[in-house]
Every structure is written in C-alpha cells, then in structure tokens.
Protein backbone atom coordinates (compact mmCIF):
# COMPACT_ATOMS: atom_id res chain seq x y z
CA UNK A 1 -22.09 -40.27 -10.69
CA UNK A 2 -18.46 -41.48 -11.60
CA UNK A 3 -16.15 -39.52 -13.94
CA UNK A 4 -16.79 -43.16 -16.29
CA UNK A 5 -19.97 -43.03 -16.08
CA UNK A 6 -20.21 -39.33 -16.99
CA UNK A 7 -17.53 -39.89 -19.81
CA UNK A 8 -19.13 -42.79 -21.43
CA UNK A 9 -22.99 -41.08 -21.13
CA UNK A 10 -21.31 -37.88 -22.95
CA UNK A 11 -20.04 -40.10 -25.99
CA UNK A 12 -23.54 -41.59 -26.47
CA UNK A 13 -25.03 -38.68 -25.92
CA UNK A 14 -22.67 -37.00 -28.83
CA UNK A 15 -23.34 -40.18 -30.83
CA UNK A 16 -27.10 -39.96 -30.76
CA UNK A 17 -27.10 -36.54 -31.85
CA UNK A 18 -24.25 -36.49 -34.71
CA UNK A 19 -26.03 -39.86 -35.92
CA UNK A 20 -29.86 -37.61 -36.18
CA UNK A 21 -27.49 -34.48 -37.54
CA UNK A 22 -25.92 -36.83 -40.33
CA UNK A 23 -29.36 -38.38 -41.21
CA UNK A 24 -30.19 -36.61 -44.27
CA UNK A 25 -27.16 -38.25 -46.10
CA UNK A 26 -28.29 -41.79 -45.47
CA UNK A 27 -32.22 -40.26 -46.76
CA UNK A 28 -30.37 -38.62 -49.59
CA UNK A 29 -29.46 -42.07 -50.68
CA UNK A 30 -32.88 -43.00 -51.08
CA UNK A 31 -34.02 -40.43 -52.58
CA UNK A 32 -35.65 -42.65 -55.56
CA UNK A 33 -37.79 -43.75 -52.83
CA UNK A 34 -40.88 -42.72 -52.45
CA UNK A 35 -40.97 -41.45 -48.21
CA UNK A 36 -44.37 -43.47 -47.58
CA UNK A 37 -42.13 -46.50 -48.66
CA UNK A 38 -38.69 -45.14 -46.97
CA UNK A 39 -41.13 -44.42 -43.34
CA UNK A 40 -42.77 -48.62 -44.07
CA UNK A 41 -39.25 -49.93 -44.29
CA UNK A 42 -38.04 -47.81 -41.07
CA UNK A 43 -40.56 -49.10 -39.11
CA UNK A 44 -40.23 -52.85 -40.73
CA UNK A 45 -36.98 -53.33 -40.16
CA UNK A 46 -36.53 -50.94 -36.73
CA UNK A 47 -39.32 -53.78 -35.47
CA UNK A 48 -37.06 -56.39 -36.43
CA UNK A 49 -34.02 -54.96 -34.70
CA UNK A 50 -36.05 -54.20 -31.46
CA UNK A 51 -37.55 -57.82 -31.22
CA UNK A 52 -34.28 -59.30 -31.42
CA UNK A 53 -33.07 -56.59 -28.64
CA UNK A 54 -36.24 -57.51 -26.56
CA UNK A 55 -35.60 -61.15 -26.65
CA UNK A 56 -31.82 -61.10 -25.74
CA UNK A 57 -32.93 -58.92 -23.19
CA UNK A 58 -35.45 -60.75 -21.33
CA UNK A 59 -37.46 -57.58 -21.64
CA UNK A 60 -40.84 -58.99 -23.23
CA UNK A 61 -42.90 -59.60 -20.16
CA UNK A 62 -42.10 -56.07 -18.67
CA UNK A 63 -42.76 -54.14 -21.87
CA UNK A 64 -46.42 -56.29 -22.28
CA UNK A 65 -47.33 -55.46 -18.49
CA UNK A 66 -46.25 -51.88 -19.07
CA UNK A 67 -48.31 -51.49 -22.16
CA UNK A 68 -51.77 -51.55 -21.35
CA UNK A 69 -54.92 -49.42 -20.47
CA UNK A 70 -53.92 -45.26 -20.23
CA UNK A 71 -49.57 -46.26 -21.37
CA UNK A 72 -51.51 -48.05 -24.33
CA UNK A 73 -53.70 -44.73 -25.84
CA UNK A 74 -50.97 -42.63 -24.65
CA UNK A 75 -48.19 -45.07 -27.17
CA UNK A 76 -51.26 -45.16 -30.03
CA UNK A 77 -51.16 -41.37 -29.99
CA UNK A 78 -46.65 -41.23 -29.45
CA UNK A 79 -46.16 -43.59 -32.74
CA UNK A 80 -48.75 -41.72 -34.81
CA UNK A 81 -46.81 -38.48 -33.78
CA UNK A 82 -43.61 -40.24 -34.41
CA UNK A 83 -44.85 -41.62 -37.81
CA UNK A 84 -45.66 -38.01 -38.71
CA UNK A 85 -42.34 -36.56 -38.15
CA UNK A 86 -40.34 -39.34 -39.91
CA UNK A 87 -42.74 -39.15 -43.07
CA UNK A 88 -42.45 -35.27 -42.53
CA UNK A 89 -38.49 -35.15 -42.03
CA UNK A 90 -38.08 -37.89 -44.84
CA UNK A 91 -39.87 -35.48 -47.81
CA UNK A 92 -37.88 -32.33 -46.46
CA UNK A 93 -34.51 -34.44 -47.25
CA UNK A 94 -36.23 -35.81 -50.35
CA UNK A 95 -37.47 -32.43 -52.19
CA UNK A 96 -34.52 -30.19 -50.55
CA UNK A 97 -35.80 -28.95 -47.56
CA UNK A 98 -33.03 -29.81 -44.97
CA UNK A 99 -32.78 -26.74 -43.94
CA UNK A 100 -36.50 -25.71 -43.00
CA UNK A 101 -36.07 -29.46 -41.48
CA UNK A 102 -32.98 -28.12 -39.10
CA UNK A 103 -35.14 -25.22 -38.40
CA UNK A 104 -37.74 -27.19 -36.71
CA UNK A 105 -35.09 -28.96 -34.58
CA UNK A 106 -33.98 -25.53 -33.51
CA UNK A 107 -37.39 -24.48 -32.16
CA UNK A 108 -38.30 -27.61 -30.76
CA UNK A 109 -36.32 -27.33 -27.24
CA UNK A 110 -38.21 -23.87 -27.23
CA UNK A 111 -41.24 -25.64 -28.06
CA UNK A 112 -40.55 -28.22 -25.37
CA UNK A 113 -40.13 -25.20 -22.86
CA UNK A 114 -43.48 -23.82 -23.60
CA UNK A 115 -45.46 -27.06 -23.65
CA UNK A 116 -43.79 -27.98 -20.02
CA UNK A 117 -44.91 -24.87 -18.66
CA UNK A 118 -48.34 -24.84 -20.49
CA UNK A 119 -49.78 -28.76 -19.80
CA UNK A 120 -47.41 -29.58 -17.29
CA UNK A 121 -47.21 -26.47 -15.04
CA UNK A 122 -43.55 -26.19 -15.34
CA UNK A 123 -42.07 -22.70 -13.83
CA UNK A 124 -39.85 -21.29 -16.36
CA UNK A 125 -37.30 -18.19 -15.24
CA UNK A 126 -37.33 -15.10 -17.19
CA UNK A 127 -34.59 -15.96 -19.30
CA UNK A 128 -36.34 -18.70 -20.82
CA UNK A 129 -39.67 -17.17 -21.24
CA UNK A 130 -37.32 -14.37 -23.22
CA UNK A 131 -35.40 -17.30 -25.84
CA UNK A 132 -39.33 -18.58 -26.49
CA UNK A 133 -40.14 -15.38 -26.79
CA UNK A 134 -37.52 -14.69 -29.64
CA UNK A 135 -37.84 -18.27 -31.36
CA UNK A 136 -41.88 -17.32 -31.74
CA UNK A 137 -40.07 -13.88 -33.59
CA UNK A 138 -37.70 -15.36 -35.88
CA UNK A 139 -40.98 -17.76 -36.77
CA UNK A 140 -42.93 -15.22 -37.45
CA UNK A 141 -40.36 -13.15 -39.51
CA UNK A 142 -40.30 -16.14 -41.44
CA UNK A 143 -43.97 -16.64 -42.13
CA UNK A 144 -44.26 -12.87 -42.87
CA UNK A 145 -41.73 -13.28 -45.40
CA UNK A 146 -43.17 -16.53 -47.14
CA UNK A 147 -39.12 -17.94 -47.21
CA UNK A 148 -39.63 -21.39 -47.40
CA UNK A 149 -41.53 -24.16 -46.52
CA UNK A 150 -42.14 -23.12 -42.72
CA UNK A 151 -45.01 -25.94 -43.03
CA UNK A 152 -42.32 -28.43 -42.52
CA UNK A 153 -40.95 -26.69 -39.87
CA UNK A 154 -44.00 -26.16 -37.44
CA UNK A 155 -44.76 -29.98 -38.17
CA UNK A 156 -41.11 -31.30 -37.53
CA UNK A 157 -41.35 -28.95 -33.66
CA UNK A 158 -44.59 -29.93 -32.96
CA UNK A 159 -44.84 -33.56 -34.06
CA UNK A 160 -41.60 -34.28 -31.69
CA UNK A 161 -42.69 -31.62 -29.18
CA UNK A 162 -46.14 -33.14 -28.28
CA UNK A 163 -44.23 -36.98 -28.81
CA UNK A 164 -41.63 -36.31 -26.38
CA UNK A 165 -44.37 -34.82 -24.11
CA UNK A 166 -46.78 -37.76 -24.37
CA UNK A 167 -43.49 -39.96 -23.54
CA UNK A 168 -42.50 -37.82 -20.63
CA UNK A 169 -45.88 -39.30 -18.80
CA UNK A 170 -46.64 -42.89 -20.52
CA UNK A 171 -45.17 -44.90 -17.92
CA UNK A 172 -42.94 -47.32 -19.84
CA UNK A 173 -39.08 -46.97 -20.49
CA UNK A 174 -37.30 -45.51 -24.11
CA UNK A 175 -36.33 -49.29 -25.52
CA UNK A 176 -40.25 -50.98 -24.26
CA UNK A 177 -41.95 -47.24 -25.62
CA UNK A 178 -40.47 -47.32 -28.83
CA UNK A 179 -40.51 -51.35 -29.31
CA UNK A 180 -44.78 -51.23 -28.82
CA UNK A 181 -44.98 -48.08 -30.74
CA UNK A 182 -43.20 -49.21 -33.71
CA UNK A 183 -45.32 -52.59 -33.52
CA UNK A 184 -48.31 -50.64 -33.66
CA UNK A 185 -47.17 -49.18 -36.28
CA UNK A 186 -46.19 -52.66 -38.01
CA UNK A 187 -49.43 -52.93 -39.81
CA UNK A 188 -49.95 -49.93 -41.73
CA UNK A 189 -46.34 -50.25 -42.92
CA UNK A 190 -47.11 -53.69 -44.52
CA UNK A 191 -50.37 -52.02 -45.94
CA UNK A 192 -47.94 -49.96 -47.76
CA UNK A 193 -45.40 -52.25 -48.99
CA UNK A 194 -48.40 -54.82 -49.87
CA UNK A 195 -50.20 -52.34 -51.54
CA UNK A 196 -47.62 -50.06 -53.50
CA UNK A 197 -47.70 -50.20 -56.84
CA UNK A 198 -44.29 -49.45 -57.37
CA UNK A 199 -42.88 -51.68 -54.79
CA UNK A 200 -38.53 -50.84 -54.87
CA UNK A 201 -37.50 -53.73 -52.32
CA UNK A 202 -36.01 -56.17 -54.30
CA UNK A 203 -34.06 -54.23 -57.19
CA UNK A 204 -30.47 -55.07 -54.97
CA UNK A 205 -28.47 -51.78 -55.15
CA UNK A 206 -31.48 -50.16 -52.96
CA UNK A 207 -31.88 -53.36 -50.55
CA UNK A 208 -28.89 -53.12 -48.03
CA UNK A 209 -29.82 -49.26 -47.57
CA UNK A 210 -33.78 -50.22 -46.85
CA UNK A 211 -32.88 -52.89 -44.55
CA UNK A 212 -30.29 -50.74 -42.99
CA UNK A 213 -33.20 -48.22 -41.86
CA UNK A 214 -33.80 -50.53 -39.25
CA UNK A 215 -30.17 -49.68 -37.49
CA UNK A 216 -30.05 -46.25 -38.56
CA UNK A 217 -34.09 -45.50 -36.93
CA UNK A 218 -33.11 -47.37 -33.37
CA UNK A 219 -29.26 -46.94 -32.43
CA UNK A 220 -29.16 -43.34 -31.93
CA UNK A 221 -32.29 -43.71 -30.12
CA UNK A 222 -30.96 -46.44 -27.51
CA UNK A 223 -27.70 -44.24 -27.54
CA UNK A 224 -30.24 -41.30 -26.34
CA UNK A 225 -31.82 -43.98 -23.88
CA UNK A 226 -28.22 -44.57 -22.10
CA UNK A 227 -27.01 -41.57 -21.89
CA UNK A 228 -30.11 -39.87 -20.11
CA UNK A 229 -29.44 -42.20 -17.67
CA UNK A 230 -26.06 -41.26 -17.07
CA UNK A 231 -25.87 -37.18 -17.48
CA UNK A 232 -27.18 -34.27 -15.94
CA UNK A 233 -30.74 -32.99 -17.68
CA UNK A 234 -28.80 -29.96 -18.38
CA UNK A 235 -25.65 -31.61 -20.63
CA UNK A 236 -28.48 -33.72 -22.28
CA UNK A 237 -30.42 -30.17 -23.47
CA UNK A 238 -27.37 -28.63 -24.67
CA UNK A 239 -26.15 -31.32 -27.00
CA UNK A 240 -29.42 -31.71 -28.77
CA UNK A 241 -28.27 -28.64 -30.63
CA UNK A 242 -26.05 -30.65 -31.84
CA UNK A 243 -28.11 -32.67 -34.70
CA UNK A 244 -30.21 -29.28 -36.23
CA UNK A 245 -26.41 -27.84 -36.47
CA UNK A 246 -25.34 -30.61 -38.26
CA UNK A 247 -28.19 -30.64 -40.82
CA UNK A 248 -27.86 -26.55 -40.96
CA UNK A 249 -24.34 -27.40 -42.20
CA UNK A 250 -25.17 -29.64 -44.17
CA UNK A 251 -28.00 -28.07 -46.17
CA UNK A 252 -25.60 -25.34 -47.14
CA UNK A 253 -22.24 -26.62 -47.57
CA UNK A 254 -23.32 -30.08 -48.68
CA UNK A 255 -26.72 -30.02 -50.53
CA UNK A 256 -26.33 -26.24 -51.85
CA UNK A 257 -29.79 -25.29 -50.70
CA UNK A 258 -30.54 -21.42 -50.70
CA UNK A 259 -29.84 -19.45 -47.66
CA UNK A 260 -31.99 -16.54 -48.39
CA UNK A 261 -32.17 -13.46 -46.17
CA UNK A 262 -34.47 -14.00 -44.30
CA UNK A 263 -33.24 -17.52 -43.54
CA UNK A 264 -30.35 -15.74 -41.54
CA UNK A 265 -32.27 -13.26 -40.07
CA UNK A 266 -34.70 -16.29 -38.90
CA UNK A 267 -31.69 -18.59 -37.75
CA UNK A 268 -30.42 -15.32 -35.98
CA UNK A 269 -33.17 -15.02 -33.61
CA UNK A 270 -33.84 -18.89 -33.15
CA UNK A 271 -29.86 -18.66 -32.09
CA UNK A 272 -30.44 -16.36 -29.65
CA UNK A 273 -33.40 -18.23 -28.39
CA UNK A 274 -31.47 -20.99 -27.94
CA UNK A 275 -28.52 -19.11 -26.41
CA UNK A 276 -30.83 -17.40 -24.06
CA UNK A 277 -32.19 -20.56 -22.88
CA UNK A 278 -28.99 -22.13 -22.87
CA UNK A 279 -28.03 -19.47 -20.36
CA UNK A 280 -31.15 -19.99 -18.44
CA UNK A 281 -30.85 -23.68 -18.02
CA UNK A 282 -27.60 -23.51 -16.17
CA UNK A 283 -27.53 -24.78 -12.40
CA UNK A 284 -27.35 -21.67 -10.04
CA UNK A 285 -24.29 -21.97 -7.20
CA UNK A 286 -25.20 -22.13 -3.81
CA UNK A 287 -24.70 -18.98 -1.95
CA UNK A 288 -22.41 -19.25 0.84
C-alpha cells in the first residue's frame, strides 16, 4: 500500500464518517416531514443517483449477474434492515432523540464483535470479550434506569449490526449491494409518496432538501466503499467512532437534549467498551 493510497483512503474514510456524524442537521431540516416520507424520498432519489453511477460505470451487467438466487434473499433481507434503521434514525432526529441515536452507534462495533464471534465463529481475545462485556453493562444500567428511549437504541445496533453482517457474506460489492437494495426498495417508497395524504414534495422551500437526500444517503457510503479498499481493517474500526461522537456532540451542544445521569454513567461504560476494544484490535509486533 503506498503512503497516497493510504492518505487519500484516510480522508474518505474521515469523510464518510463526519458526513453520518453531521446527519442529524440535514434531518433537522426536515423536520416538518413526516420520516415515512423523509425514508421514500431517500430511497427515490439515492436510486436515481446510483443508476446514473451504474450507467457511467459500465457496472449494470455485473451487478444483475451478481444479484440472483442466495445474494438476492440475502439483499431482500439487507434493504429491509437498512430501511429499518433509516426510518428508525430519521424519528430519533425528528422527536429529539439524537442522543439515544449516537448511543446505538456506540454499541454497534460491540455488537458487530459479538455477532462475528456468535454466527460467524470469529475468535475474539480477552480484551474484546471484556469492552462487550461492559457495553452489555452500561445497556443495562440504562434499561434499569428507564433514561430514555433505549428502544431506539437496540434498533439503531441491531438493524446495522445484522445489515452489515448479511453484507459481509452476500457476494456482491458496496456500490452493486446498495444499488439492488435500494431498487428493491423503490416500490414501497412510491406506495408512500402515491398514497400520502399529505404529500410535501412540491411546496419549493422543502424540494432542493428532499431531492438532496439522494446525495446525502449514497456519498458517504461510496466514500466508505473506497476507503475499505485502501486502509487497514483496523484504521477503518477506529474511525467509525467518529460519526456517534459527532451526533453525541451534537445532541448536547447543538440540539440541547438532556444529558441525564445516567446518560453519563451509560456513555461511561460504552467508552470504555469501546476503548477496551480499541486496545484489543491493535496488530501485535512480531517477536524477534
């Protein structure tokens, strides 16, 4: 691997992840919205975007051959998952839950940890087993507790968690995987538009922002896409702390939502579960 190649892989790597961490602004534009209608116009215009990526591409033959028999069920399952968490991550911004939605972000490496090492087999070191460990604590503290809605937690970890799981063995690449998913997706999100009886496309100061969903749902995606291809595993797992920090930050400092007590004490232990892990994730030098 070049020192280029490295360089430009950790600037799209940063870029995916401040673009997911600075999310909830562009959702709390829309928050007249209703989120069924904000997830129909993602997918919509996302479609859009892809197609025209596809085409310049050359890529449609290659993505059709690659999506069929098992890779098909396997993508029906990743874009309902997929559809869940954006709906999901939509209402938290929406009702002012940004910071239960950071949360899930926070255990969802964890999560991806024990999911690898339950379905896949995956051996995990001590120090790992340890940060999932504490994450599961600082969970539990919080559903004890009853602070906030740890619903939208669980579902934001484990919607992505299982997705990125399913995606780890559908054999088709990031830009072909999310291109058929969001097509499957396509016609549900016309049912929506077609059949709301509010419909808010069309009023002008709301259009550029709906339309823009499309940008905003696949560029930090395809940023992902390129630089997994160009770092370590390792670099790639530390900056996706990145985005949940962001949207911490910005639940607090930004949208003024309540950090309770047991909020820190919760945070507290999901940062040490991510420290831990952190620390456990780090290549080991060869003895000489």
């Amino acid at each position: 691997m070049t020192a280029n190649s490295h360089r430009s892989g950790l600037l799209l790597g940063v870029g995916a992840y401040v673009s997911w961490g600075l999310l909830p602004l562009y959702l709390h534009l829309l928050t007249g919205v209703p989120a069924l209608q904000v997830l129909a116009h993602r997918v919509v215009w996302s479609l859009l975007l892809l197609a025209a990526i596809v085409l310049a591409m050359r890529r449609t033959r290659p993505i059709v051959a690659a999506a069929r028999g098992r890779t098909l069920l396997l993508l029906c399952a990743s874009a309902a998952l997929i559809a869940v968490n954006w709906l999901v991550y939509i209402f938290a911004v929406q009702s002012g839950h940004v910071l239960e939605a950071s949360l899930g972000y926070f255990i969802n490496p964890l999560l991806n940890v024990a999911l690898g090492t339950i379905v896949l087999g995956e051996w995990i070191g001590a120090i790992q087993k340890a940060a999932v460990a504490v994450a599961a604590l600082g969970v539990v503290v919080l559903a004890i507790a009853g602070g906030g809605a740890l619903w939208i937690s669980l579902t934001l970890a484990f919607s992505f968690g299982v997705y990125g799981l399913i995606r780890k063995v559908a054999a088709i690449d990031a830009l072909g995987g999310l291109t058929v998913e969001t097509a499957l997706l396509i016609g549900p999100a016309l049912a929506v538009l077609w059949l709301s009886p509010e419909p808010v496309f069309g009023r002008g100061d709301i259009d550029l922002l709906l339309v823009l969903a499309g940008a905003v749902t696949a560029a930090p995606l395809l940023m992902f896409a390129a630089a997994a291809r160009r770092l370590r595993y390792s670099t790639l797992g530390l900056l996706q702390y990145l985005a949940p920090t962001l949207q911490f930050l910005l639940a607090v400092l930004v949208f003024h939502e309540p950090l309770r007590g047991v909020h820190i004490v919760t945070f507290a232990l999901i940062w040490t579960g991510c420290a831990l892990y952190a620390l456990g994730s780090r290549p080991r030098r060869a003895t000489p």
